[in-house]
Protein backbone atom coordinates (compact mmCIF):
# COMPACT_ATOMS: atom_id res chain seq x y z
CA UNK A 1 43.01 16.68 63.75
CA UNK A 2 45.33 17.24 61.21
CA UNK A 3 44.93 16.21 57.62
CA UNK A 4 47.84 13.91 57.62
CA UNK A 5 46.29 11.47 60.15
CA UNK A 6 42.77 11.77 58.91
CA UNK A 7 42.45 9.51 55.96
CA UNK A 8 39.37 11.62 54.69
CA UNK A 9 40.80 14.58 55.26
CA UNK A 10 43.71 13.80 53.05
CA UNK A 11 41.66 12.85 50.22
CA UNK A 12 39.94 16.23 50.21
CA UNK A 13 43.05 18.31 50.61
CA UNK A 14 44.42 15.86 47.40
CA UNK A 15 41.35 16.36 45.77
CA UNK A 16 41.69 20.54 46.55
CA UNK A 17 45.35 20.28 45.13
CA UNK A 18 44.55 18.53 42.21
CA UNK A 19 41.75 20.57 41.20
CA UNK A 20 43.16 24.20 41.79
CA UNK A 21 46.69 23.12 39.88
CA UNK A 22 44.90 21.81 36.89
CA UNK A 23 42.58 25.10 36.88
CA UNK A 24 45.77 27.79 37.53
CA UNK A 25 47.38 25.43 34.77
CA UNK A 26 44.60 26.52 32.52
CA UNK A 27 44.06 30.11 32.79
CA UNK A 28 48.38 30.54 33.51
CA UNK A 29 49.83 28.09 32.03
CA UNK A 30 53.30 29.61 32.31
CA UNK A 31 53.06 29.14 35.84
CA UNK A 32 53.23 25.71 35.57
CA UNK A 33 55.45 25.26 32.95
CA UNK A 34 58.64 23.82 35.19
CA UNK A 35 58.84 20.02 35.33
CA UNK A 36 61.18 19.59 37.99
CA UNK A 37 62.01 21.09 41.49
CA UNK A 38 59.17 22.44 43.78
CA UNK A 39 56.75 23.63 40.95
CA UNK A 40 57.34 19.94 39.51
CA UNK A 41 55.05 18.67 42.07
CA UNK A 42 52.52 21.06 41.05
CA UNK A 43 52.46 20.52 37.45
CA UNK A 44 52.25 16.50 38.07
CA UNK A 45 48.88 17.61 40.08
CA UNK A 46 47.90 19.38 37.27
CA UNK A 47 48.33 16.66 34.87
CA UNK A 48 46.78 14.24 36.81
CA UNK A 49 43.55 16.74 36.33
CA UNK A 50 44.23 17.18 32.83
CA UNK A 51 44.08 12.99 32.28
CA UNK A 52 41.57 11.74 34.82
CA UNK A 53 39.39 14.90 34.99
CA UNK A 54 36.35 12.96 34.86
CA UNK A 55 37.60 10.26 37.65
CA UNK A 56 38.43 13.44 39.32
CA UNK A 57 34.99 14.90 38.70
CA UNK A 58 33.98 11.50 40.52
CA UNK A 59 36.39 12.29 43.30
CA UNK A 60 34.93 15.57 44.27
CA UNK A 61 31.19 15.43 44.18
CA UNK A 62 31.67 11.49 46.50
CA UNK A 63 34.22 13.93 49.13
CA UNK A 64 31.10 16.53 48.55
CA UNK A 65 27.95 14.16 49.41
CA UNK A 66 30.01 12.69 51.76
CA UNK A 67 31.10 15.67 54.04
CA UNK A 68 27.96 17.22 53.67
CA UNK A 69 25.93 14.42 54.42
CA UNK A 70 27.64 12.21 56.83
């Protein structure tokens, strides 16, 4: 099924895209530097990581317990 229609499987692939974007942001962060456009979306992941990194933290190791474990 695909990750649009599965609620859980959204949340991971938000979870993924929040994660890597806030880690490319920190070892590149010239990658990321654009605000607006495609790369816009990106760097809003990335900053979302940056702010809530612990409620992030949070975020991954539930999705982690939970698709290993149920």
């Amino acid at each position: 099924m695909s990750a649009l229609f599965n609620f859980h499987s959204f949340l991971t692939v938000v979870l993924l895209v929040i994660c890597t974007c806030t880690f490319v942001k920190m070892q590149f962060p010239t990658i990321l530097e654009q605000k607006t456009g495609f790369r816009g979306f990106f760097w809003k992941a990335a900053r979302i990581g940056e702010r809530l990194s612990p409620w992030v933290a949070a975020g991954c190791l539930t999705m982690g317990v939970s698709i290993l474990f149920f």
